[in-house]
C-alpha atoms as a PDB file:
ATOM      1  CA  UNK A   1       2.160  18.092  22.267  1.00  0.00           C
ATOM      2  CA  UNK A   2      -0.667  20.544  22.004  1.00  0.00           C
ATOM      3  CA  UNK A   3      -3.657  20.027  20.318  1.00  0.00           C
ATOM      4  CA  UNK A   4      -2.339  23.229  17.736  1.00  0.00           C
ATOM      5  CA  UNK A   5       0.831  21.400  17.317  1.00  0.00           C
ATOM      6  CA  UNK A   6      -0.929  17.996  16.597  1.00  0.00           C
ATOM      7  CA  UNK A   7      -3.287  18.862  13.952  1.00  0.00           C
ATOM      8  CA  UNK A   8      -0.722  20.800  11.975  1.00  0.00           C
ATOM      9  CA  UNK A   9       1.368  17.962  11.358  1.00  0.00           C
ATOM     10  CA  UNK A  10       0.441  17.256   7.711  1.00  0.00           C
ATOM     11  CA  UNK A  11       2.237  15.510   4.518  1.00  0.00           C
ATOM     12  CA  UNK A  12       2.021  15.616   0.676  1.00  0.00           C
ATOM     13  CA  UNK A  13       1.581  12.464  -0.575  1.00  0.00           C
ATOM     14  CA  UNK A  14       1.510  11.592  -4.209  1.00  0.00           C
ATOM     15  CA  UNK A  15      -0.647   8.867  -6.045  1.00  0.00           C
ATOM     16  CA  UNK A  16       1.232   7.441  -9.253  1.00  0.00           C
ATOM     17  CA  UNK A  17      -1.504   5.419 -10.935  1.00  0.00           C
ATOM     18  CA  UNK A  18       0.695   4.236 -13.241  1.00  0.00           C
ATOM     19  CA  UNK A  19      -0.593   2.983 -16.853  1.00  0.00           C
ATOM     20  CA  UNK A  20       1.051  -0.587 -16.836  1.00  0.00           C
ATOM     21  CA  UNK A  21       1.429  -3.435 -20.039  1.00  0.00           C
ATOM     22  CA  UNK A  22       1.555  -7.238 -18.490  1.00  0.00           C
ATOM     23  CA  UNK A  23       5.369  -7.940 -18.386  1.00  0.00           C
ATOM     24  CA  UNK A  24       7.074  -4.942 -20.187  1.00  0.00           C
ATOM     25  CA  UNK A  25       9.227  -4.673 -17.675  1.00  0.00           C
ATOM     26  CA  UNK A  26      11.334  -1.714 -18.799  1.00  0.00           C
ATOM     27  CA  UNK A  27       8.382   0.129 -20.255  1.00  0.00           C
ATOM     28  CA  UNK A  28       6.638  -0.221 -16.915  1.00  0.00           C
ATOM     29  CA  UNK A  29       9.578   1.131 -14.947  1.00  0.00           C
ATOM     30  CA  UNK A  30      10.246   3.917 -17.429  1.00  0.00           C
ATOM     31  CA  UNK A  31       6.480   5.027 -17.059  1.00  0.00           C
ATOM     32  CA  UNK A  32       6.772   4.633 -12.982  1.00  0.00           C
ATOM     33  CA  UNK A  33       9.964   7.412 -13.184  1.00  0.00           C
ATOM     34  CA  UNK A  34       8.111   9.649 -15.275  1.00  0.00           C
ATOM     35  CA  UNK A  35       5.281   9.515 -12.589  1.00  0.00           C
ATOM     36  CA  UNK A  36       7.686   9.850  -9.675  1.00  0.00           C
ATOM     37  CA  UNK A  37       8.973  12.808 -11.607  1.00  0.00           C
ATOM     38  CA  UNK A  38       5.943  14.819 -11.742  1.00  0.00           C
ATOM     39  CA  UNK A  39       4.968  13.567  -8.257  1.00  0.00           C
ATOM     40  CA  UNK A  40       8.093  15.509  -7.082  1.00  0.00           C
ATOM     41  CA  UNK A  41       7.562  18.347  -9.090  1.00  0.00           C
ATOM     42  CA  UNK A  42       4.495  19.430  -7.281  1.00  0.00           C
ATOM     43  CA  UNK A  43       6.109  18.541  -4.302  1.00  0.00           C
ATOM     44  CA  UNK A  44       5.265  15.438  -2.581  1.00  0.00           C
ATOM     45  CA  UNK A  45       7.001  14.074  -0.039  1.00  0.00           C
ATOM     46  CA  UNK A  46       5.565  10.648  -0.619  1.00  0.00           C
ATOM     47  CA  UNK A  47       4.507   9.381  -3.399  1.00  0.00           C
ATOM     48  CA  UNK A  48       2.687   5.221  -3.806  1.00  0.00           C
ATOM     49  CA  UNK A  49       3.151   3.139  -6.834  1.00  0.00           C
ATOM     50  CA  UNK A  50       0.358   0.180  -7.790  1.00  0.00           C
ATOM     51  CA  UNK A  51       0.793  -3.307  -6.393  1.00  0.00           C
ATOM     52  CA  UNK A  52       4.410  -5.572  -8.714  1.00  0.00           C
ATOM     53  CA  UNK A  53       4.511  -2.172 -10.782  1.00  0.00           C
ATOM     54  CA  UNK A  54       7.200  -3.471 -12.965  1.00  0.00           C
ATOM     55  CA  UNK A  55       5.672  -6.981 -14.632  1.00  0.00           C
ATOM     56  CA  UNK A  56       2.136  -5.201 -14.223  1.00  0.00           C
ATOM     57  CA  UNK A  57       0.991  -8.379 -12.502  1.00  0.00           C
ATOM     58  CA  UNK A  58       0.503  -9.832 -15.571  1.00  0.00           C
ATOM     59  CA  UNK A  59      -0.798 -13.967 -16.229  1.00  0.00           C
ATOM     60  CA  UNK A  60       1.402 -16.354 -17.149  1.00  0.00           C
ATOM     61  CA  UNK A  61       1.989 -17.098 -21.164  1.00  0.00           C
ATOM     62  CA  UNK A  62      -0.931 -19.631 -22.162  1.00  0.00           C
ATOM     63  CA  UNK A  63       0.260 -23.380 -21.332  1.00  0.00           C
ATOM     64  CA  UNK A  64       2.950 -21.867 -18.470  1.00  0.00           C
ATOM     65  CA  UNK A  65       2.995 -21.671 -14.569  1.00  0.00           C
ATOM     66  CA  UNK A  66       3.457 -17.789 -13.489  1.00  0.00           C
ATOM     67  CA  UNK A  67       6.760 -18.908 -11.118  1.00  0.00           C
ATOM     68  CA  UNK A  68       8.805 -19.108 -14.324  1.00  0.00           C
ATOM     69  CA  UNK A  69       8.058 -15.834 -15.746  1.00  0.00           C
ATOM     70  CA  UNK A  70       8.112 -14.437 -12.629  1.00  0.00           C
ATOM     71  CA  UNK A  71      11.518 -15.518 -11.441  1.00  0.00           C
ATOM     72  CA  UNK A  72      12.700 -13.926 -14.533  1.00  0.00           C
ATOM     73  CA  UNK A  73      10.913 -10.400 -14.131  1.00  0.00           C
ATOM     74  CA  UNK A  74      11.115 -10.156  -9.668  1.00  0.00           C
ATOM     75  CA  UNK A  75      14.211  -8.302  -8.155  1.00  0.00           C
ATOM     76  CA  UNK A  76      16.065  -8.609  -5.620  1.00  0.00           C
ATOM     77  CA  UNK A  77      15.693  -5.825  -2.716  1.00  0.00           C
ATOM     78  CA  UNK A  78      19.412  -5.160  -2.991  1.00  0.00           C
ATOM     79  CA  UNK A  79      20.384  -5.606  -6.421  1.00  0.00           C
ATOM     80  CA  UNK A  80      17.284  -5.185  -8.780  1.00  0.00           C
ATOM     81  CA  UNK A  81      18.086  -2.501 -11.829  1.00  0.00           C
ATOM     82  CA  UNK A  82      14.507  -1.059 -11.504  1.00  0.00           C
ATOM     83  CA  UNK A  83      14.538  -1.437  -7.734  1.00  0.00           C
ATOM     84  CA  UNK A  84      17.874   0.591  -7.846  1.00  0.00           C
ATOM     85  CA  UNK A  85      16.533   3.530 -10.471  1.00  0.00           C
ATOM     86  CA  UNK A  86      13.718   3.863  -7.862  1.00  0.00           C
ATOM     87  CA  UNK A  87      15.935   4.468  -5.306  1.00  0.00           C
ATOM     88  CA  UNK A  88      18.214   6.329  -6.947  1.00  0.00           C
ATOM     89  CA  UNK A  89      14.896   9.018  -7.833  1.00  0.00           C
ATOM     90  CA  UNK A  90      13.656   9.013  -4.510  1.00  0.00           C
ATOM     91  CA  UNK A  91      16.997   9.844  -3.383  1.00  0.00           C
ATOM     92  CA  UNK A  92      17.174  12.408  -6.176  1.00  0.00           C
ATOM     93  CA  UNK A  93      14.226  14.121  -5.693  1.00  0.00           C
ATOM     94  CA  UNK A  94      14.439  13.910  -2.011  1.00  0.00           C
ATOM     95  CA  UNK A  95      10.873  11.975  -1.525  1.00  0.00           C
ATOM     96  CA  UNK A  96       9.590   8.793  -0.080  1.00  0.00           C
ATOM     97  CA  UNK A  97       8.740   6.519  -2.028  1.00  0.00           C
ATOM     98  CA  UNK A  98       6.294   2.939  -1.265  1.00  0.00           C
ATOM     99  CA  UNK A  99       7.097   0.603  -4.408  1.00  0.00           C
ATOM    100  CA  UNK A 100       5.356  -2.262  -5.385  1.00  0.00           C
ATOM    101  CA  UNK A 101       7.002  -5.051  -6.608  1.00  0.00           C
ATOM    102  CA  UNK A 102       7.725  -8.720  -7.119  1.00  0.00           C
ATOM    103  CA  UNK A 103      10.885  -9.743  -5.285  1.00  0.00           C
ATOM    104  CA  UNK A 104      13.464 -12.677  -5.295  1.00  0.00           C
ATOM    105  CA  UNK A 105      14.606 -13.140  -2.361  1.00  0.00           C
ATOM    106  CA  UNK A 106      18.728 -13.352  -2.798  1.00  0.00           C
ATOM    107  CA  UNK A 107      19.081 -17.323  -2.377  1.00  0.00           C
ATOM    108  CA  UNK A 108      16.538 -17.284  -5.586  1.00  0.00           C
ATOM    109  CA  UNK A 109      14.186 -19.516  -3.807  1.00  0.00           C
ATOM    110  CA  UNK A 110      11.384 -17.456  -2.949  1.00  0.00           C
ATOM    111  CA  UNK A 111       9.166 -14.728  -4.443  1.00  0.00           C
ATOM    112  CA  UNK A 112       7.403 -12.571  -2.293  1.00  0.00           C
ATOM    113  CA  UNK A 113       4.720  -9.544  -2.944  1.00  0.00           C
ATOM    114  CA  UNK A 114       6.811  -6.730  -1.688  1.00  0.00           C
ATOM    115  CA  UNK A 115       5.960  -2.940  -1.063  1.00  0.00           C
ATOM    116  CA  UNK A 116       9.427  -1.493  -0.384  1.00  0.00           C
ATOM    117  CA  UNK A 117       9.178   2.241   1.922  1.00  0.00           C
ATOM    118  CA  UNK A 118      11.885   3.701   0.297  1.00  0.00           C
ATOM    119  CA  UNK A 119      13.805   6.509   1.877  1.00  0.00           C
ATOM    120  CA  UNK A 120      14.280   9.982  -0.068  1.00  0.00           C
ATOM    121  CA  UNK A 121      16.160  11.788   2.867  1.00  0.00           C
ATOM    122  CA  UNK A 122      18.831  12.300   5.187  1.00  0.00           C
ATOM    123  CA  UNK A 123      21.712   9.585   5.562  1.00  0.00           C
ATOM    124  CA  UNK A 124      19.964   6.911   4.622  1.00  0.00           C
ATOM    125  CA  UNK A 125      18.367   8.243   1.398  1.00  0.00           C
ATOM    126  CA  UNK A 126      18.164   5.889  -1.412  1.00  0.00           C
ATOM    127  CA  UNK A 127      17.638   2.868   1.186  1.00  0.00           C
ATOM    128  CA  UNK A 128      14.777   0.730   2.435  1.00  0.00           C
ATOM    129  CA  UNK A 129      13.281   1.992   5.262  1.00  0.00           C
ATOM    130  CA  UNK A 130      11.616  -1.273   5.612  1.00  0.00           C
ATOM    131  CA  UNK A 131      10.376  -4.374   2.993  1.00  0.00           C
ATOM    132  CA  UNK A 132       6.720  -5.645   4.098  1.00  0.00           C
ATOM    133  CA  UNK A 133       5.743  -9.050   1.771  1.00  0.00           C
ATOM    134  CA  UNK A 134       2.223  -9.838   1.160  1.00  0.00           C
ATOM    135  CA  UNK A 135       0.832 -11.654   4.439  1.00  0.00           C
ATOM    136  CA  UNK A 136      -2.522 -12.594   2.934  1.00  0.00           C
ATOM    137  CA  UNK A 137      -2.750 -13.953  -0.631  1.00  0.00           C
ATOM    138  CA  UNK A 138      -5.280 -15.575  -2.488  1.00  0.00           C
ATOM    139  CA  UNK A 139      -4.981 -19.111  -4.228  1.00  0.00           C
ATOM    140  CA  UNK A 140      -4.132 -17.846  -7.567  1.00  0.00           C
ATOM    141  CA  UNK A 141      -0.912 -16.193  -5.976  1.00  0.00           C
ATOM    142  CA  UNK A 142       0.082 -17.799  -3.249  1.00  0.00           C
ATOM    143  CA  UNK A 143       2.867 -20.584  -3.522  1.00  0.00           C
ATOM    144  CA  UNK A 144       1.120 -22.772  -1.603  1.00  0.00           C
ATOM    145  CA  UNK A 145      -1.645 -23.118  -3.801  1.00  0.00           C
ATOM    146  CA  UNK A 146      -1.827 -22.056  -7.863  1.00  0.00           C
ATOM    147  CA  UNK A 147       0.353 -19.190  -7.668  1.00  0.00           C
ATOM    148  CA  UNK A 148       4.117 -18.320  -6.696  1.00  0.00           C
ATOM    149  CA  UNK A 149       4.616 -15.893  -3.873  1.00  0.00           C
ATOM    150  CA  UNK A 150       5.670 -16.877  -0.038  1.00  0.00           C
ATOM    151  CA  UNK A 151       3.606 -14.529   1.742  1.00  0.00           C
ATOM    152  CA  UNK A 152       5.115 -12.697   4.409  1.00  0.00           C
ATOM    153  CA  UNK A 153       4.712 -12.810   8.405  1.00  0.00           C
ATOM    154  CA  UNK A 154       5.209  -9.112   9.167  1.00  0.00           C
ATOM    155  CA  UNK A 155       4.146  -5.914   9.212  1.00  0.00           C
ATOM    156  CA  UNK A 156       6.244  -2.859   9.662  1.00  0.00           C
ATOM    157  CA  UNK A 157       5.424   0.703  10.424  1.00  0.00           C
ATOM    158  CA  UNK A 158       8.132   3.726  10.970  1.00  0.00           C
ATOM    159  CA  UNK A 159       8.284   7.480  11.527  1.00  0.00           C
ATOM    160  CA  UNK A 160       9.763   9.853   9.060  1.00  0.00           C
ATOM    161  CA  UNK A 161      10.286  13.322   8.984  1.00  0.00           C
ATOM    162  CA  UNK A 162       8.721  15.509   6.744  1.00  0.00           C
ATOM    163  CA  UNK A 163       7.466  19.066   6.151  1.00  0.00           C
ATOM    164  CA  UNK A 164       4.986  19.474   8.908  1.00  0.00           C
ATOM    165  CA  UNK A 165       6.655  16.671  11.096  1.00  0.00           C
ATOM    166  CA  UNK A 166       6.881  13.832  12.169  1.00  0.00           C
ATOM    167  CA  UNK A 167       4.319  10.797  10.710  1.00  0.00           C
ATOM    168  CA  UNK A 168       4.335   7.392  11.139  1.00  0.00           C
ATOM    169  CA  UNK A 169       3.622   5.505   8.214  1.00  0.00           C
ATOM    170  CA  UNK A 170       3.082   1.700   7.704  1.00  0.00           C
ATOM    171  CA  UNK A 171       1.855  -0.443   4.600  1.00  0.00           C
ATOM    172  CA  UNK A 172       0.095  -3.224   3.535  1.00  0.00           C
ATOM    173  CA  UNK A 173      -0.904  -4.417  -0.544  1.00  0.00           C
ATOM    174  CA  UNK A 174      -4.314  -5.314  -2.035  1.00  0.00           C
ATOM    175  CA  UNK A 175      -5.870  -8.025  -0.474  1.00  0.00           C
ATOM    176  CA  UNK A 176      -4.637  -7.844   3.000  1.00  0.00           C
ATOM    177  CA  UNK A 177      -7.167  -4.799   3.298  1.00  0.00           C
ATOM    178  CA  UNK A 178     -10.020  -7.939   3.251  1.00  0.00           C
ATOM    179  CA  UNK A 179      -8.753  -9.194   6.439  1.00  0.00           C
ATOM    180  CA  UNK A 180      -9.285  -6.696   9.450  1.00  0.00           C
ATOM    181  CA  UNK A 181      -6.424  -8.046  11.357  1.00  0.00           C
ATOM    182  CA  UNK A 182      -3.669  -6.502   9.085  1.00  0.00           C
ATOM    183  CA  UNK A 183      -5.032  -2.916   9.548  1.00  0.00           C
ATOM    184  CA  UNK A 184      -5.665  -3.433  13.391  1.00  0.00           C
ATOM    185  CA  UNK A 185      -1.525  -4.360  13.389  1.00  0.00           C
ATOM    186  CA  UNK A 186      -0.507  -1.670  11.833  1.00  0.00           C
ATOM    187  CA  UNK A 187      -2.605   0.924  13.974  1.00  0.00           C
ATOM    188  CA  UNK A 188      -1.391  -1.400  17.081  1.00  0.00           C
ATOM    189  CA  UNK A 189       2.550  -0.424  15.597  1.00  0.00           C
ATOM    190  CA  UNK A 190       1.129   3.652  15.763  1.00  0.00           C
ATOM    191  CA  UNK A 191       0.069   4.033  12.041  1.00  0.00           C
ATOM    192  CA  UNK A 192      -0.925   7.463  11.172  1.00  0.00           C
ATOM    193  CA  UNK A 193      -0.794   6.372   7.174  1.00  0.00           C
ATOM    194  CA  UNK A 194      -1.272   3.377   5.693  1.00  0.00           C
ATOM    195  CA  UNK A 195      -0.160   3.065   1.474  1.00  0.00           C
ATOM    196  CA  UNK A 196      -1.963   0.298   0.041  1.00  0.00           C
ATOM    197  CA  UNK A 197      -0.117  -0.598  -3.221  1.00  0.00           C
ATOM    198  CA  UNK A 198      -2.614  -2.510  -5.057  1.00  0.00           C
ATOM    199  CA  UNK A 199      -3.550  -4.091  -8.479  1.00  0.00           C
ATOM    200  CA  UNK A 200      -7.746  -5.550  -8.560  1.00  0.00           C
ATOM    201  CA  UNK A 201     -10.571  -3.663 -10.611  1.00  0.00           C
ATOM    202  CA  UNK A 202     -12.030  -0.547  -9.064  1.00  0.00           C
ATOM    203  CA  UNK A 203     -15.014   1.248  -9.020  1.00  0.00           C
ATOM    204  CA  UNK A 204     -16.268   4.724  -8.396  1.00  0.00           C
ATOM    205  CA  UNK A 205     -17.416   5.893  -4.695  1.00  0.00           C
ATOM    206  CA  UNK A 206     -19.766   8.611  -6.463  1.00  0.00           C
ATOM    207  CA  UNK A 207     -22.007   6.286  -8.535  1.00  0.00           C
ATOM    208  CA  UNK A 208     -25.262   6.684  -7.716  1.00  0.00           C
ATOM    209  CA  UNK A 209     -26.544   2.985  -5.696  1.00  0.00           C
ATOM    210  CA  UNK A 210     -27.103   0.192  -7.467  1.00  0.00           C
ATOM    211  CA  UNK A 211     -24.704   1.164  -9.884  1.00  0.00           C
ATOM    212  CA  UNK A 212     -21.899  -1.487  -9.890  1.00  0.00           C
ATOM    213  CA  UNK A 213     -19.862  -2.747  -7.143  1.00  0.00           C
ATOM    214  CA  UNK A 214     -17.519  -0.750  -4.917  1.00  0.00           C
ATOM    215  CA  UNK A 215     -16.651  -3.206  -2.902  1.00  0.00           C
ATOM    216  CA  UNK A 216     -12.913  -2.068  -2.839  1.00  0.00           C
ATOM    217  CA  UNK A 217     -14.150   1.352  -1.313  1.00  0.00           C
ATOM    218  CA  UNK A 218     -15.826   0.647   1.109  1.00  0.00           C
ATOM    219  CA  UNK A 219     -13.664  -2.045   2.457  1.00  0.00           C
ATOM    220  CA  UNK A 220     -11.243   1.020   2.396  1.00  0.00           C
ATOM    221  CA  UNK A 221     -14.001   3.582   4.458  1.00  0.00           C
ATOM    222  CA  UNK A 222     -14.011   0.810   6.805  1.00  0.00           C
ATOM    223  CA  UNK A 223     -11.059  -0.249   7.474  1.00  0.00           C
ATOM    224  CA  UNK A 224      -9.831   3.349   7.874  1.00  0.00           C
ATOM    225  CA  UNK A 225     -12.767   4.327  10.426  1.00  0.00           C
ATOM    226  CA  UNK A 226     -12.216   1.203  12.384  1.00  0.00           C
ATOM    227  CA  UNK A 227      -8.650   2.302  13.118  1.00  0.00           C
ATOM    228  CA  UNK A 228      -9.150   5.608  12.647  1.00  0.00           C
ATOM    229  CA  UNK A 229      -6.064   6.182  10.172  1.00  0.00           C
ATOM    230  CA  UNK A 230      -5.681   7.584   6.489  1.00  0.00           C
ATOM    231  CA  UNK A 231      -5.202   5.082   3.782  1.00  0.00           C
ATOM    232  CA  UNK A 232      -3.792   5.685   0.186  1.00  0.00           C
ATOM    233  CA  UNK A 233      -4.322   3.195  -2.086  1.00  0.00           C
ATOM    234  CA  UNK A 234      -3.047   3.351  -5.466  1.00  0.00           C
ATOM    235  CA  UNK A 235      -4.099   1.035  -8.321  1.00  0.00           C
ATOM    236  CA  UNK A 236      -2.612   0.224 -11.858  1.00  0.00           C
ATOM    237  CA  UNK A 237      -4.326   2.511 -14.725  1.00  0.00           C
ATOM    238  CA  UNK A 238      -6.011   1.058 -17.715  1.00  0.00           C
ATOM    239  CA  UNK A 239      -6.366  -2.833 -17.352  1.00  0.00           C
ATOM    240  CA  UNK A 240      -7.422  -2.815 -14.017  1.00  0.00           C
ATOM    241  CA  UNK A 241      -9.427   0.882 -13.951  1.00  0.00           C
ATOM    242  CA  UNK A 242      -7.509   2.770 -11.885  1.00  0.00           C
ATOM    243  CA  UNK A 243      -9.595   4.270  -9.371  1.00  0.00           C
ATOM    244  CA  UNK A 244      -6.910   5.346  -6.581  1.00  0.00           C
ATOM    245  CA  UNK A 245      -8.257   6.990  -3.520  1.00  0.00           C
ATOM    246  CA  UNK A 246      -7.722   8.008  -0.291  1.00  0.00           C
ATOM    247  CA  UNK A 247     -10.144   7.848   2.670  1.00  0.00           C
ATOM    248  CA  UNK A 248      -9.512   9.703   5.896  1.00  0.00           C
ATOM    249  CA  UNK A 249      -9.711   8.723   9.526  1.00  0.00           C
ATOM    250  CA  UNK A 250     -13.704   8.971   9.907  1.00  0.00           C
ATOM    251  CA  UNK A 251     -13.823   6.780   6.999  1.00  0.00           C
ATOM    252  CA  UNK A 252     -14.512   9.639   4.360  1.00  0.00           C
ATOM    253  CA  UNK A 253     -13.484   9.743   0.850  1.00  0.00           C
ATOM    254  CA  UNK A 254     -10.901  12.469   0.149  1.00  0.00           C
ATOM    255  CA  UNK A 255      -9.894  12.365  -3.089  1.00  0.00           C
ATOM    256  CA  UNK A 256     -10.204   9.908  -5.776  1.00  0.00           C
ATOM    257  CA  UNK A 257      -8.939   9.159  -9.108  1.00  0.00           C
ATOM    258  CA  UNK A 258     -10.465   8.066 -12.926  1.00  0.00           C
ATOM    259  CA  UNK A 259      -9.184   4.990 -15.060  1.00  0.00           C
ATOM    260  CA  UNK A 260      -6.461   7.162 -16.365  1.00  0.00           C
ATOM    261  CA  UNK A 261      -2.662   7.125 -15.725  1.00  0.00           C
ATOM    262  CA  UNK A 262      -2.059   9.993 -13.760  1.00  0.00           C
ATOM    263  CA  UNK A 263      -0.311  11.580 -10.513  1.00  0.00           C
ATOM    264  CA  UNK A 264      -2.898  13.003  -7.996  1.00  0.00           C
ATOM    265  CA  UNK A 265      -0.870  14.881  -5.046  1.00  0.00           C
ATOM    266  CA  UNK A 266      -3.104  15.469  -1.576  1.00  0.00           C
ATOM    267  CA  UNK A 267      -2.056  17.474   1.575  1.00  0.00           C
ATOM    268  CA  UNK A 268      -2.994  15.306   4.396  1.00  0.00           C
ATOM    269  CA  UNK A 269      -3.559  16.430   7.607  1.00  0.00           C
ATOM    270  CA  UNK A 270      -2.278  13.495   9.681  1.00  0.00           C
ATOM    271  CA  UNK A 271      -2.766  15.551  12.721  1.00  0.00           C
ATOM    272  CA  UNK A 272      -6.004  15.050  12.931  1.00  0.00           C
ATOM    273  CA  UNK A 273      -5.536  11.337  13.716  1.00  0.00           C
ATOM    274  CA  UNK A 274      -2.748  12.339  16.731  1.00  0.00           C
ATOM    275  CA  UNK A 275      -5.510  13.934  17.797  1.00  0.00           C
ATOM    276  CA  UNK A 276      -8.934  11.775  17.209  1.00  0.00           C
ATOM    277  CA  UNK A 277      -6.344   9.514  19.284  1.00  0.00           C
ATOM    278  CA  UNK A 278      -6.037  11.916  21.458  1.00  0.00           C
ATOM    279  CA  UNK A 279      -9.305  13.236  22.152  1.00  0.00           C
ATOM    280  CA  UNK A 280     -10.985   9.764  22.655  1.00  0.00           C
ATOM    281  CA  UNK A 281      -8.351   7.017  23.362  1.00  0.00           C
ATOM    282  CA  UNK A 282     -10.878   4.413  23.079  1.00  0.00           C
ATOM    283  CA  UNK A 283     -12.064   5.418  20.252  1.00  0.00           C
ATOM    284  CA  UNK A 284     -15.531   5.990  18.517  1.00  0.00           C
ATOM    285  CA  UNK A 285     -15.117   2.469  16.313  1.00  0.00           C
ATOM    286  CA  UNK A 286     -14.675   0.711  19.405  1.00  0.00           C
ATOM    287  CA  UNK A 287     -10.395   0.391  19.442  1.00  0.00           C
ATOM    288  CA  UNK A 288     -10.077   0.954  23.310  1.00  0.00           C
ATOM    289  CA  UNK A 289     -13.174  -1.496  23.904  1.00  0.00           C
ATOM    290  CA  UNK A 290     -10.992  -4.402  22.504  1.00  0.00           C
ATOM    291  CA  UNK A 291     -10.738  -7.517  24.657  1.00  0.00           C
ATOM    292  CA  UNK A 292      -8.155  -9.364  23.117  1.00  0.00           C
ATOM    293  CA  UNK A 293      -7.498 -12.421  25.900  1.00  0.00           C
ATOM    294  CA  UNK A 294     -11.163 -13.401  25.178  1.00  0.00           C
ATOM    295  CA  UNK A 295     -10.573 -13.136  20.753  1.00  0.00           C
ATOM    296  CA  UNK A 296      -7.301 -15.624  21.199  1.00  0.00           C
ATOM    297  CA  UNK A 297      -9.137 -18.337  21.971  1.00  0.00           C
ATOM    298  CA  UNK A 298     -11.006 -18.289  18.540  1.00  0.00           C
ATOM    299  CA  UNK A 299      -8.370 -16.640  16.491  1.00  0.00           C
ATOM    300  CA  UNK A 300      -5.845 -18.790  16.973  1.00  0.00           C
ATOM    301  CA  UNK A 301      -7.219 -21.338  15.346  1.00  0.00           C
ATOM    302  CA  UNK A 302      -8.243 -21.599  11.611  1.00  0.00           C
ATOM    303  CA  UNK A 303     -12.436 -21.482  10.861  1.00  0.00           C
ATOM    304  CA  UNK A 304     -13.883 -24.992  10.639  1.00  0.00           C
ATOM    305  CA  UNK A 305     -14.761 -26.344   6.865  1.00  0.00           C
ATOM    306  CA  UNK A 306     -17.780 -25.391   5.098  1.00  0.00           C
ATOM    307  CA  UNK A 307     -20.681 -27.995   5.378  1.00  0.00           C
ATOM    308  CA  UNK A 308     -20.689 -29.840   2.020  1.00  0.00           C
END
């Protein structure tokens, strides 16, 4: 491939920050269509919905453990009515589509933290490309501690086809972004893309310093210039502020969104990583410096406790 031919490759990806109410289920979903609607209309090819779109990740009723409410409001991959109206649009519309949902898995013994890539083309549109669940969750949601999801143990990455060719795109949700290891993965599996569904309070990358925390952007910057990828991340509007962005391969803010519900559509030139890749295969963050025989012997294991 030439270097003209790698940086025209480009896509259209859509941002649905979705305005979502703590378990209105159907209200949520109806909102998310409307979204994917416009998103299509000014034609993505891709378009990201916030982390469990459909219960809004909404807290448990006061006196209540969240696995109860949430077995009644996840879906499964196959059979879910909402899952299945989202598939049916992408289909429709002829559009990828990376939902965010809670999922039962069909033996309805385990929830997972699921971002679905959704296929909106060729013989296959209307299925799941692939289903990545959570790896990394915190205490409050993880089923081994307060909360009620099994996280995962994989993460997936594939190659679709659109306008200006082919891109490989891969996923991971919220907090996994925190731990450097799930981004490394998914540029080790050829991520061009990454779509980060996600549902945590946001702040603004322009405020001047000093001014609040942006914690969640810059963990984004980084994570993209370390691998040298764009990410999309797409948070819930209203309750928790919105703030959907994307950050490009040198770790610079592209666009960005306000607390609103909205649909921001970008044009991204995922060329340009094909050929940052290209240009310096080891990379100006360091990838091609790795040495991973010496990390195993310290990653493998868990971190000692904390002193008391």
């Amino acid at each position: 491939m030439t270097t003209e031919e790698r940086q025209e490759r480009r896509v259209r990806v859509a941002l649905c920050q979705v305005e979502t109410r703590p378990w209105d289920l159907d209200g949520n979903a109806d909102r998310l269509l409307v979204a994917l609607d416009r998103a299509a209309r000014e034609g993505a090819e891709l378009a990201v919905t916030p982390e469990c779109v459909f219960h809004g990740y909404g807290d448990p009723p006061p006196g209540e453990h969240v696995r109860g409410p949430l077995l009644d409001a996840a879906e499964r991959l196959e059979g879910g009515p909402r899952v299945r109206a989202v598939r049916a649009a992408a289909a429709r519309h002829g559009m990828d589509v990376v939902l965010g949902f809670a999922e039962r898995s069909d033996d309805g013994a385990r929830l997972h933290n699921t971002a679905a890539l959704i296929s909106g083309r060729g013989p296959d549109a209307g299925g799941v490309v692939y289903a990545y669940r959570k790896v990394h969750c915190r205490p409050f949601e993880s089923a081994e501690h307060q909360g009620a999801f099994t996280p995962g143990d994989a993460f997936h990455v594939a190659a679709r086809e659109y306008a200006g060719g082919r891109s490989r795109v891969g996923t991971f949700i919220c907090f996994d972004r925190e731990i450097p290891e799930s981004a490394r993965c998914l540029r080790a599996l050829g991520a061009e893309l990454i779509a980060c569904p996600l549902a945590t309070p946001t702040y603004d990358l322009y405020r001047p310093p000093g001014e609040g925390r942006a914690d969640n952007e810059v963990i984004t910057r980084a994570r993209a210039a370390e691998n040298e990828v764009y990410i999309a991340v797409v948070n819930h509007a209203g309750r928790f502020n919105g703030g959907s962005l994307v950050v490009g391969p040198l770790g610079e803010p592209v666009a960005q969104m306000g607390s609103r519900a909205g649909v921001l559509v970008v044009d991204l030139p995922l060329g340009r990583v094909a050929e940052h890749h290209h240009a310096d295969p080891l990379g100006w963050m360091g990838w091609g410096y790795r040495r991973p025989a010496v990390y195993d012997r310290y990653l493998g294991v868990k971190a000692a406790p904390a002193p008391p």
